[in-house]
Protein backbone atom coordinates (compact mmCIF):
# COMPACT_ATOMS: atom_id res chain seq x y z
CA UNK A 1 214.65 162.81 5.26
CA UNK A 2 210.99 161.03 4.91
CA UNK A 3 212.24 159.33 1.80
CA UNK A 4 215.76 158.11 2.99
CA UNK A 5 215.32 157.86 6.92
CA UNK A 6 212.96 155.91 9.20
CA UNK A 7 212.72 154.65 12.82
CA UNK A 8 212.48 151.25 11.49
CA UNK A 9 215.34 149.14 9.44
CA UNK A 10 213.82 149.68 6.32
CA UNK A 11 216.01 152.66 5.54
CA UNK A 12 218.60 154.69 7.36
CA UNK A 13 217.69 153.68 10.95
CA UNK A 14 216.87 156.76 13.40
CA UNK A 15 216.64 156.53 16.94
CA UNK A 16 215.53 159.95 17.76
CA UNK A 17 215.21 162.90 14.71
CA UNK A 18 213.48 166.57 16.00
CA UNK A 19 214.13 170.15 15.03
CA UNK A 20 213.40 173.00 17.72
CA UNK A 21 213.19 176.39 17.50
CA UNK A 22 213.37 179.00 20.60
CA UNK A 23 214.08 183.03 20.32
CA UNK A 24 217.26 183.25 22.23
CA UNK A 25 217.12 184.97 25.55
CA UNK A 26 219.20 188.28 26.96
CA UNK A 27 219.89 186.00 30.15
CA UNK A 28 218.94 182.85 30.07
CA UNK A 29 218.50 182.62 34.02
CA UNK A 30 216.01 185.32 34.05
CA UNK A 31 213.61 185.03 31.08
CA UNK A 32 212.19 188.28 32.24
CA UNK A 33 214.94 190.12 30.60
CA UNK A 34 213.76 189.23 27.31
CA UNK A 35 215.15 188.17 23.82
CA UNK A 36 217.95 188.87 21.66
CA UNK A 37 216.02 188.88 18.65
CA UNK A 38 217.26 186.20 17.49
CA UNK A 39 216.05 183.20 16.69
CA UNK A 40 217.83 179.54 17.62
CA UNK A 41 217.53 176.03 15.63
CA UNK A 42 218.81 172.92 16.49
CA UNK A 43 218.92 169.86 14.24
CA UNK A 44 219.07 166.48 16.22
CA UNK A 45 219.38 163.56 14.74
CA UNK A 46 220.46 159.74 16.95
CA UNK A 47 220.76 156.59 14.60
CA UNK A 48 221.09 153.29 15.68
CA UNK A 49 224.28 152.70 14.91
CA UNK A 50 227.44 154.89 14.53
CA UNK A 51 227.42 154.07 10.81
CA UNK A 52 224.27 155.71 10.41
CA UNK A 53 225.81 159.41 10.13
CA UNK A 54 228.24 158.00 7.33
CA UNK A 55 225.07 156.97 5.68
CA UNK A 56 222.86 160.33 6.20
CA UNK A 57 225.74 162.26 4.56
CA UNK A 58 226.06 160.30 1.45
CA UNK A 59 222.13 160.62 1.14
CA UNK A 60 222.09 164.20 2.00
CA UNK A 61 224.51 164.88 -0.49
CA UNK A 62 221.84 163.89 -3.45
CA UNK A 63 219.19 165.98 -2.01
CA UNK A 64 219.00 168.92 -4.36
CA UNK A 65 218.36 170.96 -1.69
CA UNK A 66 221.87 169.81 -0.07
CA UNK A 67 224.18 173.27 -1.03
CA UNK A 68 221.92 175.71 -0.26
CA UNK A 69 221.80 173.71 3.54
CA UNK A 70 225.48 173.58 3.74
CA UNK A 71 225.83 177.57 2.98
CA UNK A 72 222.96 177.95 5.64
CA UNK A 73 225.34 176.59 7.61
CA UNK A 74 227.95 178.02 6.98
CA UNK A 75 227.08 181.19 7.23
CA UNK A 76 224.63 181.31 9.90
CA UNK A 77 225.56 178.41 12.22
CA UNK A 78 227.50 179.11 15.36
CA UNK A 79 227.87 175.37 16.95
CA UNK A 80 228.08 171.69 14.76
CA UNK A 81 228.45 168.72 16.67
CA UNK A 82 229.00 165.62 14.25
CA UNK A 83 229.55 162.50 15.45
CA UNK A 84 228.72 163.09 19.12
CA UNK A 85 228.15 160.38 21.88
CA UNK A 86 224.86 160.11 23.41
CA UNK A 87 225.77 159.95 27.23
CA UNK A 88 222.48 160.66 29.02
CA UNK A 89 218.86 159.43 27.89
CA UNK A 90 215.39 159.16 29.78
């Protein structure tokens, strides 16, 4: 991403770009309960404009690291949300 994304308009134009990582809880409205054992990721990425998702997957597609990610994926990811709106910011 370093090498083909940035928060300024010298390459693929980010807004906002984190990756989080929480163990996933019994009940999430009391904690005390404890964990599944598993663990949760979420990839978030904003650009600046909507074109900027066309452009992340044409890059991400040369990354040699790109089908291993997509079987990832596949098999282990339970929600994608592509092309989503932004409708609440701080």
């Amino acid at each position: 991403m370093r090498e083909t994304h940035s928060y300024d308009d010298s390459k693929i134009q980010l807004v906002h770009y984190y990756v989080s990582k929480a163990h996933e809880l019994v009940n999430i409205a009391d904690p005390t309960q404890g964990t599944t054992g598993r663990v949760l990721y979420s990839i978030n990425e904003v650009y600046v404009m909507a074109e900027g998702i066309d452009q992340h997957m044409a890059a991400g597609q040369s990354w040699k690291n790109f089908q291993s990610f997509v079987g990832t994926i596949t098999e282990f990811g339970s929600v994608l949300i592509a092309n989503g709106e932004v409708i609440e910011t701080l």
